[in-house]
C-alpha atoms as a PDB file:
ATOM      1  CA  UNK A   1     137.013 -31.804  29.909  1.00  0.00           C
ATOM      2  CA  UNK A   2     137.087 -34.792  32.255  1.00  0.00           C
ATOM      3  CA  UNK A   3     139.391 -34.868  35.491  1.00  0.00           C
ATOM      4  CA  UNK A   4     141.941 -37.382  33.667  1.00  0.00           C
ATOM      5  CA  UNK A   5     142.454 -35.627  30.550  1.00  0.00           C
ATOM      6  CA  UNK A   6     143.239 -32.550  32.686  1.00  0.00           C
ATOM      7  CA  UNK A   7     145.398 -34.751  34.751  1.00  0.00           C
ATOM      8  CA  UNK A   8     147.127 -35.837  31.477  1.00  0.00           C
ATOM      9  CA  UNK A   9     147.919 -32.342  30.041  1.00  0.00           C
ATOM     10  CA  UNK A  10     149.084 -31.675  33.280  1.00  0.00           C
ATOM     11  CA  UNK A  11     151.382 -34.180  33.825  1.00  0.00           C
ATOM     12  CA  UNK A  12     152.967 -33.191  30.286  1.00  0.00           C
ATOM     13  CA  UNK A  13     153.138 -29.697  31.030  1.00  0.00           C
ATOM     14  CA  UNK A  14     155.260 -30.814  33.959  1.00  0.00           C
ATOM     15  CA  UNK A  15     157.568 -33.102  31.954  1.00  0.00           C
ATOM     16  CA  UNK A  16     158.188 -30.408  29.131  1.00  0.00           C
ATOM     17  CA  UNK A  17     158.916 -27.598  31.744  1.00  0.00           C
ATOM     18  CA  UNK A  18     161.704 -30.315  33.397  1.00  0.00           C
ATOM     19  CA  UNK A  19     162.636 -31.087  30.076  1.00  0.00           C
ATOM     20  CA  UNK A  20     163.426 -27.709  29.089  1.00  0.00           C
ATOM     21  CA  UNK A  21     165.260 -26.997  32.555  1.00  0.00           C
ATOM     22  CA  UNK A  22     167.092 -29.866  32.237  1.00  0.00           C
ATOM     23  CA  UNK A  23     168.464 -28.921  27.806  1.00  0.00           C
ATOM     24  CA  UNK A  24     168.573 -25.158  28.934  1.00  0.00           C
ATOM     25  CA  UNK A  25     170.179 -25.242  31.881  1.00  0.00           C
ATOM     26  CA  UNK A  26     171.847 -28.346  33.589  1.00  0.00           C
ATOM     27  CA  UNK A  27     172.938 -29.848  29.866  1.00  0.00           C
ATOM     28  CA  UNK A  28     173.750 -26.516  28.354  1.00  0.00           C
ATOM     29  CA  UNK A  29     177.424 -25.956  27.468  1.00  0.00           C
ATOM     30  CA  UNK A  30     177.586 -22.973  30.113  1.00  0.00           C
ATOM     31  CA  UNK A  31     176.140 -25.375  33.131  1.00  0.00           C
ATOM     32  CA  UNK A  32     177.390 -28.724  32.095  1.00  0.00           C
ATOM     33  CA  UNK A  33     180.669 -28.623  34.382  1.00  0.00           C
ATOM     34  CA  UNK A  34     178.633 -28.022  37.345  1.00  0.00           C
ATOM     35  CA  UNK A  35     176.212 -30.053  36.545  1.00  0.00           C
ATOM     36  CA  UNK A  36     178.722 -32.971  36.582  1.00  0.00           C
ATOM     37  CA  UNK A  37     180.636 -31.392  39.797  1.00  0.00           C
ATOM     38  CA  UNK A  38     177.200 -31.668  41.368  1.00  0.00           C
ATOM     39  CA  UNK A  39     176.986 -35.416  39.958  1.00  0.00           C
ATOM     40  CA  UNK A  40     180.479 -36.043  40.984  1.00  0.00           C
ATOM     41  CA  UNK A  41     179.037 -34.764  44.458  1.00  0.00           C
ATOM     42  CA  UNK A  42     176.239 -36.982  44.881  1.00  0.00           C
ATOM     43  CA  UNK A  43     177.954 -40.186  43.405  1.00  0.00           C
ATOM     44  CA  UNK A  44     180.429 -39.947  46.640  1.00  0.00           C
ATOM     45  CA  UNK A  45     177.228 -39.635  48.547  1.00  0.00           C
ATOM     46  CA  UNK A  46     175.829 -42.565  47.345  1.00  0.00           C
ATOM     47  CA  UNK A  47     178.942 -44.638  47.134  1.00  0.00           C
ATOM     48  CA  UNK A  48     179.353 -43.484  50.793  1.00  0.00           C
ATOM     49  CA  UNK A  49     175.768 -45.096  51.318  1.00  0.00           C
ATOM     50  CA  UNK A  50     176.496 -48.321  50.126  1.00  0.00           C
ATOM     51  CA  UNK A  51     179.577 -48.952  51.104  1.00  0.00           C
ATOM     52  CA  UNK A  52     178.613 -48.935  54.383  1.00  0.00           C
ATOM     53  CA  UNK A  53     174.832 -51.564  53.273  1.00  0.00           C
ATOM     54  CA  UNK A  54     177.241 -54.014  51.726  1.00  0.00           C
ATOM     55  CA  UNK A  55     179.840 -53.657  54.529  1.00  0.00           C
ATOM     56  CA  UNK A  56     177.153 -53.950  56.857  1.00  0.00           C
ATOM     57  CA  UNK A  57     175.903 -57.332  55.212  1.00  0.00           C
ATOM     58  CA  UNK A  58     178.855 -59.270  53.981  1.00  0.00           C
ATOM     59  CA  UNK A  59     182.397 -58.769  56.036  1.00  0.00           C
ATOM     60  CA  UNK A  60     181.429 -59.877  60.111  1.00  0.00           C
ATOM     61  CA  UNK A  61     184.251 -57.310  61.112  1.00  0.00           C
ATOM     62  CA  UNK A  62     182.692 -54.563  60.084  1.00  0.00           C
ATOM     63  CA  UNK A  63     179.759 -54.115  63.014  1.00  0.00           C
ATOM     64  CA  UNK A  64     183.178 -54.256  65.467  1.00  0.00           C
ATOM     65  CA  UNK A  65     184.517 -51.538  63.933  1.00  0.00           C
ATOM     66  CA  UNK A  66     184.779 -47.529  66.019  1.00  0.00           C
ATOM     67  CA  UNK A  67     182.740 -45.241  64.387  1.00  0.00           C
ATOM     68  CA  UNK A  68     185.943 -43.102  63.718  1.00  0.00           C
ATOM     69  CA  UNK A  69     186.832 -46.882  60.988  1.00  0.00           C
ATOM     70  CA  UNK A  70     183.614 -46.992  60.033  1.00  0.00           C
ATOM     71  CA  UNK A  71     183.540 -42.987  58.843  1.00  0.00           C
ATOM     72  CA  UNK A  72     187.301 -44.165  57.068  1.00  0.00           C
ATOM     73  CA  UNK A  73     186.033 -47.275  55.418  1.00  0.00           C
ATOM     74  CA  UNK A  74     183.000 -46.218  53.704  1.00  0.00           C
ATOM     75  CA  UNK A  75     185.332 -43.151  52.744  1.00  0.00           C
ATOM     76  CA  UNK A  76     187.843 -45.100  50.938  1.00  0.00           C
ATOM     77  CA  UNK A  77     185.146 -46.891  49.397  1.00  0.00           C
ATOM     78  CA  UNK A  78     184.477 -43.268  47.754  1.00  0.00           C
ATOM     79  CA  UNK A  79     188.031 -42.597  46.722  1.00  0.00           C
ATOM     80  CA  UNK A  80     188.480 -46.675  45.446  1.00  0.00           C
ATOM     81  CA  UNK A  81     185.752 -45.675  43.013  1.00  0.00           C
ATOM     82  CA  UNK A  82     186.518 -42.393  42.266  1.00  0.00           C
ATOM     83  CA  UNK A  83     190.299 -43.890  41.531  1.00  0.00           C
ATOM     84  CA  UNK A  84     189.119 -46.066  39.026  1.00  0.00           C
ATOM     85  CA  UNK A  85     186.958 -43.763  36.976  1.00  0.00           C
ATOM     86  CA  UNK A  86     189.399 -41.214  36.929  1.00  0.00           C
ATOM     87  CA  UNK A  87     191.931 -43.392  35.809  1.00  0.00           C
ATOM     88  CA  UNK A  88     190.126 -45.037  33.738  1.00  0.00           C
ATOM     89  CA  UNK A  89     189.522 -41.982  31.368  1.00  0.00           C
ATOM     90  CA  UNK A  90     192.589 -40.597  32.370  1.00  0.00           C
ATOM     91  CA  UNK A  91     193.994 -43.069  30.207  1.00  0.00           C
ATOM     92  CA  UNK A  92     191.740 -42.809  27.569  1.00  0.00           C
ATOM     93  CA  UNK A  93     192.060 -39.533  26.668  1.00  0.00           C
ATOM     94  CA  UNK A  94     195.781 -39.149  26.962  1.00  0.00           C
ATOM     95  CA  UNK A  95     196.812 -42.238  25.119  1.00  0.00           C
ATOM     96  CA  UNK A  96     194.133 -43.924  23.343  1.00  0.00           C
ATOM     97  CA  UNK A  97     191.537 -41.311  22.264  1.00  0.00           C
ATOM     98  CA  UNK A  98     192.974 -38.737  19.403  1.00  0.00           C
ATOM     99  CA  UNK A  99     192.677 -35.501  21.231  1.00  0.00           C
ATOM    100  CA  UNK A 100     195.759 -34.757  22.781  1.00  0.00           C
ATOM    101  CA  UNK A 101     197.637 -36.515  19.584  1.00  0.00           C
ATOM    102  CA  UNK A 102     200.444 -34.975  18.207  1.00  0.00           C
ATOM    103  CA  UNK A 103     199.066 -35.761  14.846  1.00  0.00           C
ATOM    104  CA  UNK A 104     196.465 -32.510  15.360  1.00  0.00           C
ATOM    105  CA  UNK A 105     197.393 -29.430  14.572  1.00  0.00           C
ATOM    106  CA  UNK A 106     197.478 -26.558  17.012  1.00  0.00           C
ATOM    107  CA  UNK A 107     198.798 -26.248  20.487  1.00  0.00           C
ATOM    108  CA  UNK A 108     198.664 -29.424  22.517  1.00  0.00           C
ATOM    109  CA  UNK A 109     198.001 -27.441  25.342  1.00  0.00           C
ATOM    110  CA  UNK A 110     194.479 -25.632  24.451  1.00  0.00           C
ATOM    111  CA  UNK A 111     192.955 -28.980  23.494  1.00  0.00           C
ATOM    112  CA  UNK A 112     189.617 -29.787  25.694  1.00  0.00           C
ATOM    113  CA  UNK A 113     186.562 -31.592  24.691  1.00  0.00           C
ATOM    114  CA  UNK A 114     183.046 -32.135  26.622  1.00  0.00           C
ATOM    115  CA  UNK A 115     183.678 -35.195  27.449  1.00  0.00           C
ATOM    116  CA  UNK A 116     187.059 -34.112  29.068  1.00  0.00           C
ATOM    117  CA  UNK A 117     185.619 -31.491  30.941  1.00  0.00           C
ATOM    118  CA  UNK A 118     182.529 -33.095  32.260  1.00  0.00           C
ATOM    119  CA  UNK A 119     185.388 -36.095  33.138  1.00  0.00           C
ATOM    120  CA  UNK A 120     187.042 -33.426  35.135  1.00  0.00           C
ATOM    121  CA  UNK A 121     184.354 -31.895  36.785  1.00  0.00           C
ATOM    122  CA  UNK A 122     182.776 -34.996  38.276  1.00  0.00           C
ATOM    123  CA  UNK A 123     186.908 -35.492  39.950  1.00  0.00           C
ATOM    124  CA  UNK A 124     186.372 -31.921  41.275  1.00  0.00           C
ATOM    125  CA  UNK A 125     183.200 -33.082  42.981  1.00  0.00           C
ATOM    126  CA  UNK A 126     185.091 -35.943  44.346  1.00  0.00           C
ATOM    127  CA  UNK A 127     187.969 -33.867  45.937  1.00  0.00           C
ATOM    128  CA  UNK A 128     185.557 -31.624  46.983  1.00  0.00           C
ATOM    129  CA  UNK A 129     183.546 -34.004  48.859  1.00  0.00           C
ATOM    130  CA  UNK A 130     186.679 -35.533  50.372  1.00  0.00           C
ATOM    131  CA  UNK A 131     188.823 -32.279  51.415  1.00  0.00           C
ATOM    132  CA  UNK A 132     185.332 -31.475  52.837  1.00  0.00           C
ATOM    133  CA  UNK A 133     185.605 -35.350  55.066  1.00  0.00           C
ATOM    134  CA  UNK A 134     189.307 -34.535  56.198  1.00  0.00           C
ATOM    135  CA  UNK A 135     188.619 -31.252  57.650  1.00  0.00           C
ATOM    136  CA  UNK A 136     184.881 -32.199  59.475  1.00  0.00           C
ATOM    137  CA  UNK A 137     186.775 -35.298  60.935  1.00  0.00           C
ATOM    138  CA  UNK A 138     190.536 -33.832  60.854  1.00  0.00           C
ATOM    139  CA  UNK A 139     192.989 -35.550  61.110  1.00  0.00           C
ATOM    140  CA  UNK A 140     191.374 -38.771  61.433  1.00  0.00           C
ATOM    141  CA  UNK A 141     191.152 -38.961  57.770  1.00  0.00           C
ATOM    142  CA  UNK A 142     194.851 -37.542  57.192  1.00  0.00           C
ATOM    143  CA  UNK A 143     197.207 -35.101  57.763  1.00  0.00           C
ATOM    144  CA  UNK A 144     198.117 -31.731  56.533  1.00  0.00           C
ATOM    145  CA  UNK A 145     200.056 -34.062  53.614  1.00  0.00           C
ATOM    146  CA  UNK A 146     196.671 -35.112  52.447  1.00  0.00           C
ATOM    147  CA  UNK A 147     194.964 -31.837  52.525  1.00  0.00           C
ATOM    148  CA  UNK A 148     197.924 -29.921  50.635  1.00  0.00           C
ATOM    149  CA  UNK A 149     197.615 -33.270  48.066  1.00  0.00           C
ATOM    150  CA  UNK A 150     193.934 -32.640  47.556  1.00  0.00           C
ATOM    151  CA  UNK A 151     194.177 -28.880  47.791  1.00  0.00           C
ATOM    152  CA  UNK A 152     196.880 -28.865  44.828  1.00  0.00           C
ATOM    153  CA  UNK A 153     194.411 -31.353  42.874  1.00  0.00           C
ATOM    154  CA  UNK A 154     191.482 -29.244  43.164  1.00  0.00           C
ATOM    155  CA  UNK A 155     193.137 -25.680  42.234  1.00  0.00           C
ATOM    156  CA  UNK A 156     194.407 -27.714  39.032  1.00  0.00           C
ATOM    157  CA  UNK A 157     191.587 -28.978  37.992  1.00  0.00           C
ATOM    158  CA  UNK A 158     188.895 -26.325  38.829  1.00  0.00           C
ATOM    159  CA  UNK A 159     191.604 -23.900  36.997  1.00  0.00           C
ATOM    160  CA  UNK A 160     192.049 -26.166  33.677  1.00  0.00           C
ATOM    161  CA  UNK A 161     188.314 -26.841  33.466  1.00  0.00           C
ATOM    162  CA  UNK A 162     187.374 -23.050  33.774  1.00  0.00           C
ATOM    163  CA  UNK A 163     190.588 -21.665  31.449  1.00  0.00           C
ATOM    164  CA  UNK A 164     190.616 -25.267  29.139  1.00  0.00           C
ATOM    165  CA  UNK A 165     194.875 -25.072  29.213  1.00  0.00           C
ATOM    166  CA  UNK A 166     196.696 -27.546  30.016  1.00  0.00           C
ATOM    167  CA  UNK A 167     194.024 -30.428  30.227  1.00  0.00           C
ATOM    168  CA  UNK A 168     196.719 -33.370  29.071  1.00  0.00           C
ATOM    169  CA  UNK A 169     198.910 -32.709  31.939  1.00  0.00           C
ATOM    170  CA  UNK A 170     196.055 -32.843  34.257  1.00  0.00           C
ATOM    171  CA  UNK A 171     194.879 -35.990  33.574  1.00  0.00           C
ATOM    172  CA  UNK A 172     198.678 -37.188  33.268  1.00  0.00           C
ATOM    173  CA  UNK A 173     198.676 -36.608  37.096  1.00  0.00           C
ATOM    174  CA  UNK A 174     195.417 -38.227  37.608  1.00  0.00           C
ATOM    175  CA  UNK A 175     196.702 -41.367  36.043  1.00  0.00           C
ATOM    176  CA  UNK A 176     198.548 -41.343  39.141  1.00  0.00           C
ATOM    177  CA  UNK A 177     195.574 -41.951  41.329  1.00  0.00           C
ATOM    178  CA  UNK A 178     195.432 -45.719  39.813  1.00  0.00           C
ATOM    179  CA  UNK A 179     197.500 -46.563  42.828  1.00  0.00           C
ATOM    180  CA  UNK A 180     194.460 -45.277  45.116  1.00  0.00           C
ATOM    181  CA  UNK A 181     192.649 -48.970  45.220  1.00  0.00           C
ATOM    182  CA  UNK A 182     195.625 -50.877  46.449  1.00  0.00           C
ATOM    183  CA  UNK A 183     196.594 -48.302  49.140  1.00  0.00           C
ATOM    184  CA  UNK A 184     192.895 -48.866  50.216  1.00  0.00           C
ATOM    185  CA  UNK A 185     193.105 -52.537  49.988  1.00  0.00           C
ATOM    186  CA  UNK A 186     196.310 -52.505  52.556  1.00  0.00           C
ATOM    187  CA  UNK A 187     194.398 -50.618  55.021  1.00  0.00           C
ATOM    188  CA  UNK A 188     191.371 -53.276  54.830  1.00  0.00           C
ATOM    189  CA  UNK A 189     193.597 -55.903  55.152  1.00  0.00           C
ATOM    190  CA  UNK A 190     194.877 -54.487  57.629  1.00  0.00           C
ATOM    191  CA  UNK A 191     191.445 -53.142  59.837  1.00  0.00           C
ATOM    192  CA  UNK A 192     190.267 -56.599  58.775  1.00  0.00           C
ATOM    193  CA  UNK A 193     193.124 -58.433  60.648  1.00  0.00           C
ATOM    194  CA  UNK A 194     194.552 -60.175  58.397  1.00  0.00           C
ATOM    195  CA  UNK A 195     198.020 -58.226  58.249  1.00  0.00           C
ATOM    196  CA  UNK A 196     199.504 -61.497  58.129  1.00  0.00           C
ATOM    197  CA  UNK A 197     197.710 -63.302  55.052  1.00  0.00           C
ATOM    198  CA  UNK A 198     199.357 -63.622  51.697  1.00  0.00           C
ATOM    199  CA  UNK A 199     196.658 -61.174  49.860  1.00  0.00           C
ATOM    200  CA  UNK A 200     198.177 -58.300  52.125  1.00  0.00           C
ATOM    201  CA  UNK A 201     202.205 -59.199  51.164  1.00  0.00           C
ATOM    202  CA  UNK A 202     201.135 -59.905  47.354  1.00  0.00           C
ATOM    203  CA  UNK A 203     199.112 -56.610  47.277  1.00  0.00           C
ATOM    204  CA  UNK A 204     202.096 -54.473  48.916  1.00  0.00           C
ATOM    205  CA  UNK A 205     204.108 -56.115  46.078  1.00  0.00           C
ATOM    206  CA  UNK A 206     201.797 -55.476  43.619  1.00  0.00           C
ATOM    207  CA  UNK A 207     201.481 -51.697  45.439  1.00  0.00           C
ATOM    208  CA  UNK A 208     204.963 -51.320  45.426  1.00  0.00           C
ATOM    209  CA  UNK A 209     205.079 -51.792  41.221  1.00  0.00           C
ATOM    210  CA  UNK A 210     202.028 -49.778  40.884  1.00  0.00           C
ATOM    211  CA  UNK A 211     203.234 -46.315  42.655  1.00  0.00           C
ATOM    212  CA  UNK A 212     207.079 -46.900  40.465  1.00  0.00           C
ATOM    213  CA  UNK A 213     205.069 -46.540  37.456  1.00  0.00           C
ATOM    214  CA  UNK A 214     202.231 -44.137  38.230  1.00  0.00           C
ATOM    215  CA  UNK A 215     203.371 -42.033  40.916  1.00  0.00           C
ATOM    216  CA  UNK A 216     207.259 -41.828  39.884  1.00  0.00           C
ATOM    217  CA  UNK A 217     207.947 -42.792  36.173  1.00  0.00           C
ATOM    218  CA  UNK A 218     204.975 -41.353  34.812  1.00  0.00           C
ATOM    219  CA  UNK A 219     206.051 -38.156  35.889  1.00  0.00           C
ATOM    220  CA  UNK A 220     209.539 -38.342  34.588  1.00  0.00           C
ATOM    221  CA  UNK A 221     207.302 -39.033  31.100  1.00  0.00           C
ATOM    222  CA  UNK A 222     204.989 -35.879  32.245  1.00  0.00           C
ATOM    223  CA  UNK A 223     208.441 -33.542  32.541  1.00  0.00           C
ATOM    224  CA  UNK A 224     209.872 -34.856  29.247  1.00  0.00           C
ATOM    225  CA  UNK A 225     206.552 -34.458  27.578  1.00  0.00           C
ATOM    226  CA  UNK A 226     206.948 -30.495  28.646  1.00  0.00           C
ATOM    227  CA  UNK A 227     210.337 -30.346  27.326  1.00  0.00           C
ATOM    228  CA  UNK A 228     209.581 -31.461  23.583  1.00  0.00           C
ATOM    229  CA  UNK A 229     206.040 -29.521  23.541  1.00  0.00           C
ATOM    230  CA  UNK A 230     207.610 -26.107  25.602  1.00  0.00           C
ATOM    231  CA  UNK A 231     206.599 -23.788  22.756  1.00  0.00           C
ATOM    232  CA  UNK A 232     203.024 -24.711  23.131  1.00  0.00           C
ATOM    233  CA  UNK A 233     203.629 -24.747  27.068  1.00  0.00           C
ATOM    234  CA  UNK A 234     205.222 -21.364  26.916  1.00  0.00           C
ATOM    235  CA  UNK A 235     201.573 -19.997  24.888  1.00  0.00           C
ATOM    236  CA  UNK A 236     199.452 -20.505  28.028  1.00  0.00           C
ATOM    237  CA  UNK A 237     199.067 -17.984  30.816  1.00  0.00           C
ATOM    238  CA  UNK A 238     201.583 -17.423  33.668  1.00  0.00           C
ATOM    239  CA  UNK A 239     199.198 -18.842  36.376  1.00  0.00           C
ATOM    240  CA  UNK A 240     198.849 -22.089  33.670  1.00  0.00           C
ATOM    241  CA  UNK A 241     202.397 -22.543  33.508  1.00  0.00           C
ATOM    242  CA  UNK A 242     202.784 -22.110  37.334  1.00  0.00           C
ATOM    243  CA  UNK A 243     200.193 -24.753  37.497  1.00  0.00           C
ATOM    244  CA  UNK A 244     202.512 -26.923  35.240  1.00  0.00           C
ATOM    245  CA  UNK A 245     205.718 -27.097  36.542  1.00  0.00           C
ATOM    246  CA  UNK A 246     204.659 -26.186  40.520  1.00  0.00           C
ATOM    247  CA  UNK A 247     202.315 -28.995  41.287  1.00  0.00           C
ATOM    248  CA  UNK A 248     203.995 -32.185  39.566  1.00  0.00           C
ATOM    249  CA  UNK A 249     207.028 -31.043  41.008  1.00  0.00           C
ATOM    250  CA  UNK A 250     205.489 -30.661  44.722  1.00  0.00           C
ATOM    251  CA  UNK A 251     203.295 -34.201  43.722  1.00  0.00           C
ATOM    252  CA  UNK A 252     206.419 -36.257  42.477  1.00  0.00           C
ATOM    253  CA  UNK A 253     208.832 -34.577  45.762  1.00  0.00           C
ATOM    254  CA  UNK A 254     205.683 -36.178  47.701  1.00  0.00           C
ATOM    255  CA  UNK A 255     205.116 -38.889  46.100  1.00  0.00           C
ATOM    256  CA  UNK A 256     209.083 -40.022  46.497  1.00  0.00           C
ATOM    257  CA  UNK A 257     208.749 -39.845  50.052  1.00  0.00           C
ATOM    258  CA  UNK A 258     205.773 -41.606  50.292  1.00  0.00           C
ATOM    259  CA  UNK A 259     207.595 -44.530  47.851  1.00  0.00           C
ATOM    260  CA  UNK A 260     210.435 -44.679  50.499  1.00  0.00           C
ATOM    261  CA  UNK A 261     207.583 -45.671  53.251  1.00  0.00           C
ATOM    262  CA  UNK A 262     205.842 -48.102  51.105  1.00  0.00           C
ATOM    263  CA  UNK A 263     209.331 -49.801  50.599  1.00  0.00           C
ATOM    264  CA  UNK A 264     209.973 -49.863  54.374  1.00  0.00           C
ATOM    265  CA  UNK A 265     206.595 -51.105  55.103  1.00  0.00           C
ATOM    266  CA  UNK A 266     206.609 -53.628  52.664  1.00  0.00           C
ATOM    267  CA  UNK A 267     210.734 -54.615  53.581  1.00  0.00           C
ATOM    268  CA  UNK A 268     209.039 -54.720  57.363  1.00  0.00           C
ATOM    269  CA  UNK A 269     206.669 -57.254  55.909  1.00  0.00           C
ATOM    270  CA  UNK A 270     208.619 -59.592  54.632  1.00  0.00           C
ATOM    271  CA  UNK A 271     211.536 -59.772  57.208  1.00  0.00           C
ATOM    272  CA  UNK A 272     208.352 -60.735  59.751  1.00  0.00           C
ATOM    273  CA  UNK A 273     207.360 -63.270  57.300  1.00  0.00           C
ATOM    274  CA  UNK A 274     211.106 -64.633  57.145  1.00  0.00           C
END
């Protein structure tokens, strides 16, 4: 036997062993969460990574920047994309795709699917990564507001991965984070100096429209949602149904306050322009 036909079989041994790790272990149904919270991980990573090459190349303000900016704007690169996925599926599932549809029968509550779960998992690596930012860089990143926000996300969704209740009302909340990218956008505008352009008064606008609808009236929809499905609520564990009415309570009490700044700001904004 010749040194490339050893080589060969070699190099296939290799492949089915990684092959076999990879079906047995990071794809099986037992690993597959983690296996996306670890994806979920590195994605933030990498988004991190070039946020900060494109940054670098295309927008002059950027080199000008403190390294204390520089740490927050290739961070809310992370959570722009990380907003959009989530939402993005978010949507999906609880409206478009047939799994939480009152047409099923059963309990809407104990409804889950791989594809919700691994959806959910990656968002755990995200808030994971990011409580992780706040704290090594606290509170440069935000206050304690911010880490009881992300702190209440995580708990939720770690919990309705693990147990599999309540999954519709988790991503009802997580529709919420669809106002993430123009929040973001203010605060480039912003860094970027240009406080004063029209893109920053028509994005508060647009902001402003955008937090009514996924921050406040969704969760009026999320509370009478509960009300007409409270049998199926009442099935799931005490801790589940702490989880249920606690944290979109604490979210929408937060979420009102923050809605009172945003109109100041964006009242501010306009009487400057005037």
């Amino acid at each position: 036997m010749d040194l490339s036909t050893t080589s060969v079989m070699a190099a296939k041994a290799y492949s089915y062993k990684a092959e076999s790790l990879v079906k047995e272990y990071l794809l099986a149904d037992a690993y597959v969460s983690y296996t996306a919270m670890l994806g979920g991980i590195l994605m933030c990573k990498m988004i991190y990574d070039i946020t900060h090459l494109v940054s670098s190349f295309f927008y002059k303000c950027y080199a000008s920047l403190t390294k204390a900016q520089k740490l927050e704007w290739n961070n809310r690169g992370i959570s722009t994309v990380h907003a959009i996925f989530i939402t993005f599926m978010s949507v999906y599932l609880v409206f478009f795709s047939d799994l939480y549809s009152d047409k099923l029968d059963g309990p809407v509550t104990f409804r889950s699917s791989n594809l919700s779960n691994i959806t959910l998992a990656v968002s755990v690596g995200y808030f994971i990564t990011d409580i992780a930012m706040i704290f090594w860089v606290y509170p440069s990143l935000g206050g304690m507001e911010y880490v009881l926000h992300h702190f209440l996300s995580l708990v939720s969704i770690v919990y309705s991965v693990n147990s599999g209740e309540g999954q519709l009302y988790t991503y009802m909340v997580l529709i919420s984070e669809g106002t993430t990218p123009g929040i973001n956008l203010r605060w480039y505008l912003d860094t970027a100096g240009l406080k004063r352009s029209k893109a920053y008064v028509v994005n508060g606008s647009l902001m402003v429209v955008a937090w009514l609808v996924a921050r406040i009236i969704l969760f009026i929809y999320l509370f009478y949602h509960i009300y007409f499905h409270y049998d199926d609520v009442m099935q799931m564990r005490t801790f589940s149904r702490v989880l249920i009415f606690g944290v979109p309570t604490i979210l929408l009490i937060m979420n009102t306050i923050w809605f009172a700044k945003i109109l100041r700001g964006l009242k501010k904004t306009l009487t400057k322009r005037e």
